[in-house]
C-alpha atoms as a PDB file:
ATOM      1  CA  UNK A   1       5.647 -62.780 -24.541  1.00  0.00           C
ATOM      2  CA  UNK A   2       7.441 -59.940 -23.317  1.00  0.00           C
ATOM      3  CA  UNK A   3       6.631 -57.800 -26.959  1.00  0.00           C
ATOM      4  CA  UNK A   4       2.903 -58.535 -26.163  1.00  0.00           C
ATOM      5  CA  UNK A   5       3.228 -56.877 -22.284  1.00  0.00           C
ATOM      6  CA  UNK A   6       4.928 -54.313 -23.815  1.00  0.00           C
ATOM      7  CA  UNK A   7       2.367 -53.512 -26.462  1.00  0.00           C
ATOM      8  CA  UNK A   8      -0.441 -53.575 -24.336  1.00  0.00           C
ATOM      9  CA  UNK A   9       1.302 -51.230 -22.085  1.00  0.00           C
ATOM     10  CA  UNK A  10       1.766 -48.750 -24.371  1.00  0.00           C
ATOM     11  CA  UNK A  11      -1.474 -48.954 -25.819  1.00  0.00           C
ATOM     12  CA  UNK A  12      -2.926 -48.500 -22.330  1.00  0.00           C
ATOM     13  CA  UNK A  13       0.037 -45.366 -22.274  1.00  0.00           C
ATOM     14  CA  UNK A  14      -1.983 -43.714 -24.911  1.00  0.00           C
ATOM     15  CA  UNK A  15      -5.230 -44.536 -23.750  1.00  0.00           C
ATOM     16  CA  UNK A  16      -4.889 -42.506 -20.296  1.00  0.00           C
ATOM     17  CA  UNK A  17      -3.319 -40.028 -22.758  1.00  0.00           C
ATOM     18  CA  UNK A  18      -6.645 -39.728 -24.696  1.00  0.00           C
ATOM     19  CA  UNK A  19      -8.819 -40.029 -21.860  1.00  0.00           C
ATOM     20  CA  UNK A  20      -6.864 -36.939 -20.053  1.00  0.00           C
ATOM     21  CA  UNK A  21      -7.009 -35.300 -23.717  1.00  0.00           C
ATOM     22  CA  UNK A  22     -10.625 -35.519 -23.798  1.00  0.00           C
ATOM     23  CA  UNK A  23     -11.320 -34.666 -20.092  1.00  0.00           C
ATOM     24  CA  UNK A  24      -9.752 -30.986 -20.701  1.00  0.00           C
ATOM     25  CA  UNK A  25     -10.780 -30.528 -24.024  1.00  0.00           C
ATOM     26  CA  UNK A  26     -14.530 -29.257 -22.590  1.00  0.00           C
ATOM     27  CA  UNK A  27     -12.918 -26.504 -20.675  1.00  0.00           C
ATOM     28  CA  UNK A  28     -14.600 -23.375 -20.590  1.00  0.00           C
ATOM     29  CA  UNK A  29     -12.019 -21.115 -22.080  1.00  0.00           C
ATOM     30  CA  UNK A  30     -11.739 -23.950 -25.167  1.00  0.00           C
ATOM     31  CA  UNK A  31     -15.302 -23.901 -25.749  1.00  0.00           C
ATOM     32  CA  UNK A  32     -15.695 -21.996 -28.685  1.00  0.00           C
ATOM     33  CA  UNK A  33     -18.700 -19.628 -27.802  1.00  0.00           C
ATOM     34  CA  UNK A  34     -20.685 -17.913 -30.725  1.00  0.00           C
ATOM     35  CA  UNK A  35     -19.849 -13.970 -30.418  1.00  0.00           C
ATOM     36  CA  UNK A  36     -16.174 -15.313 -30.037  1.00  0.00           C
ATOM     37  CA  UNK A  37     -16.531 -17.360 -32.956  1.00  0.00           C
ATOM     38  CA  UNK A  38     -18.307 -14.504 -35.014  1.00  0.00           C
ATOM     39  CA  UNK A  39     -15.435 -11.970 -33.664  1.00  0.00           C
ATOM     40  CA  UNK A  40     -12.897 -14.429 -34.832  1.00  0.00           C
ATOM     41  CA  UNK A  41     -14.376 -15.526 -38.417  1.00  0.00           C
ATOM     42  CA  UNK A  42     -14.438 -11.485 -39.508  1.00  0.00           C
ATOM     43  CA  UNK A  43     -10.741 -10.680 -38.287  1.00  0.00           C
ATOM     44  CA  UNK A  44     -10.073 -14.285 -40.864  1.00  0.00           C
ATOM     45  CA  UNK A  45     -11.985 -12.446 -43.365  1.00  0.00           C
ATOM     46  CA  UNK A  46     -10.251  -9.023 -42.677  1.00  0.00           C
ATOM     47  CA  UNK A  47      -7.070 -10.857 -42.662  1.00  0.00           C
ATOM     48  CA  UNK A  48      -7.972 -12.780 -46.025  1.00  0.00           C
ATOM     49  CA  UNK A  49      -8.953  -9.043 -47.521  1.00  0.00           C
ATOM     50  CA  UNK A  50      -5.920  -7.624 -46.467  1.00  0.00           C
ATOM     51  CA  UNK A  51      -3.293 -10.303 -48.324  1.00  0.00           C
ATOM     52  CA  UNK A  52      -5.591  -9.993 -51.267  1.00  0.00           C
ATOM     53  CA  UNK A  53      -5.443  -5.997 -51.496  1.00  0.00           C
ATOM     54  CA  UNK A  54      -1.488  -6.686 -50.763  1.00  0.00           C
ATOM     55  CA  UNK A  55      -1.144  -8.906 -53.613  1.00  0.00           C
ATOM     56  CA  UNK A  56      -3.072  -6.547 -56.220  1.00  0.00           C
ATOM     57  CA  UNK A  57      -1.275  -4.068 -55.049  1.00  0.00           C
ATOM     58  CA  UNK A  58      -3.933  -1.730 -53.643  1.00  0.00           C
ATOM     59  CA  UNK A  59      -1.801  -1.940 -50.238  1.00  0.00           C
ATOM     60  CA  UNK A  60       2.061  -0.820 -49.917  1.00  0.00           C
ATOM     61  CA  UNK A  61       3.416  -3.264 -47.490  1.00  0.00           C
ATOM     62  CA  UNK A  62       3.843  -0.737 -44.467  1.00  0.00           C
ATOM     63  CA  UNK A  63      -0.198  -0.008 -44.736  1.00  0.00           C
ATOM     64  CA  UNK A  64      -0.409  -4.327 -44.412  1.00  0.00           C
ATOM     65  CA  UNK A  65       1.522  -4.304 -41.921  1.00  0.00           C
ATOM     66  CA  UNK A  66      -0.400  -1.642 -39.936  1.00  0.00           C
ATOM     67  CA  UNK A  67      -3.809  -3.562 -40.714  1.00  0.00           C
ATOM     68  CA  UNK A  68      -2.732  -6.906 -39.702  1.00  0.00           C
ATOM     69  CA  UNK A  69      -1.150  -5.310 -36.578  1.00  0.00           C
ATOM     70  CA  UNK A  70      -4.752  -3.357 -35.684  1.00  0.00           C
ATOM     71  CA  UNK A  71      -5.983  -7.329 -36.441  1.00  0.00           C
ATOM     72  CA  UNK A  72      -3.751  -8.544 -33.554  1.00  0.00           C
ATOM     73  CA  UNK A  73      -4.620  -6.307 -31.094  1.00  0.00           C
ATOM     74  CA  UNK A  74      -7.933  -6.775 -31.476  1.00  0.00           C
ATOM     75  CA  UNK A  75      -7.824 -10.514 -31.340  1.00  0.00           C
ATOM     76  CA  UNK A  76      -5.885  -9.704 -28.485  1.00  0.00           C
ATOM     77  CA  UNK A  77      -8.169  -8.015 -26.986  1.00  0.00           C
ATOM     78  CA  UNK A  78     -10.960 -10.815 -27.882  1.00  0.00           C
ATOM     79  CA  UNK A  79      -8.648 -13.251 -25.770  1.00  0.00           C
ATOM     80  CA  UNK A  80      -8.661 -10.871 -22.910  1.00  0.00           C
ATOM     81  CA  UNK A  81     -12.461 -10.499 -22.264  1.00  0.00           C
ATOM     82  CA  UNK A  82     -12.507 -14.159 -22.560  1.00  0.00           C
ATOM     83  CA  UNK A  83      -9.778 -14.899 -20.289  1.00  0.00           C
ATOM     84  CA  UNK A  84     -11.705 -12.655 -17.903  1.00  0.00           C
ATOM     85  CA  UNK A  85     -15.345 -14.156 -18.626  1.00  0.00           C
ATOM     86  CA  UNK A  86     -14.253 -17.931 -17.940  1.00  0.00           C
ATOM     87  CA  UNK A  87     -14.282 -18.506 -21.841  1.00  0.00           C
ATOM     88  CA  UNK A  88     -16.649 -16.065 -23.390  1.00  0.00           C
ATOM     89  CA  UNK A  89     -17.344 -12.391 -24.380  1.00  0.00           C
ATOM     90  CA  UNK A  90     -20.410 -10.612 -23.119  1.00  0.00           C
ATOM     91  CA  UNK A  91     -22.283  -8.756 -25.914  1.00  0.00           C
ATOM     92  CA  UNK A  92     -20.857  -5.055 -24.935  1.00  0.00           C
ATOM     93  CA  UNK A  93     -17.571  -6.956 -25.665  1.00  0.00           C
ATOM     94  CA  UNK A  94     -18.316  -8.357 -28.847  1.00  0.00           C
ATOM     95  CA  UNK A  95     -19.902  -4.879 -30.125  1.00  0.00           C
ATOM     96  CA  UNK A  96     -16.555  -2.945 -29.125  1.00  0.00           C
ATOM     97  CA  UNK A  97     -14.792  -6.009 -31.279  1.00  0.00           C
ATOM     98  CA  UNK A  98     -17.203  -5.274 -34.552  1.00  0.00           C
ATOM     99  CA  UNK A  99     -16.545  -1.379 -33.964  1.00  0.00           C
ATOM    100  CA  UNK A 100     -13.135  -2.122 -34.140  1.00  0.00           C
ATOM    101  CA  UNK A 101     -13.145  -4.515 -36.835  1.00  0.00           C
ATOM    102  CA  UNK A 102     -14.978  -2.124 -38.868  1.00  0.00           C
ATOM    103  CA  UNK A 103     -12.618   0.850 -38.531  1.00  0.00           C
ATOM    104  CA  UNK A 104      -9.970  -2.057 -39.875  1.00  0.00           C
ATOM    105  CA  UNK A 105     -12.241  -3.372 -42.808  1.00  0.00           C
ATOM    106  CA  UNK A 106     -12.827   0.789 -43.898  1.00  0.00           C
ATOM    107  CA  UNK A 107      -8.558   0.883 -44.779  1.00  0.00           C
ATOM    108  CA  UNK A 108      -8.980  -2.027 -46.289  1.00  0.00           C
END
């Protein structure tokens, strides 16, 4: 008797957990909105392009290394204008992202 108490305790434990999970999961700065997500999926690409030029050799490490740091700061940057815009980047934003991103992808 006192296993089954204890079971349904903890399944009412995670429960809560899920419901809280859930709750906070809708929060503007974890919806993903589209210019983010279209800012995002080209610095995967970029980053993608860049291991593959490493690997074939067509990049010495140190010129990698400076592309995937460009890649950071600019997703840094993303993060910033959508920290400041309750979750999402206006489309001045995201056009200062792709003119970034495409001084990045021309060294690639």
């Amino acid at each position: 008797m006192h296993a089954i108490k204890a079971l349904i305790a903890a399944a009412s434990l995670i429960t809560a957990g899920v419901s809280a999970t859930n709750a906070s999961a809708f929060t503007p700065w974890q919806y993903n909105h589209p210019r983010r997500v279209e800012v995002n999926e080209r610095l995967e690409n970029q980053n993608f392009r860049i291991q593959e030029a490493r690997m074939h050799g067509a990049l010495t490490p140190f010129q990698a290394f400076r592309l995937h740091q460009a890649d950071r700061n600019i997703r840094a940057q993303e993060r910033w204008f959508a920290y400041r815009n309750g979750g999402h980047i206006t489309k001045g934003e995201q056009h200062f992202l792709n003119r970034e991103e495409n001084r990045v992808s021309h060294h690639i």
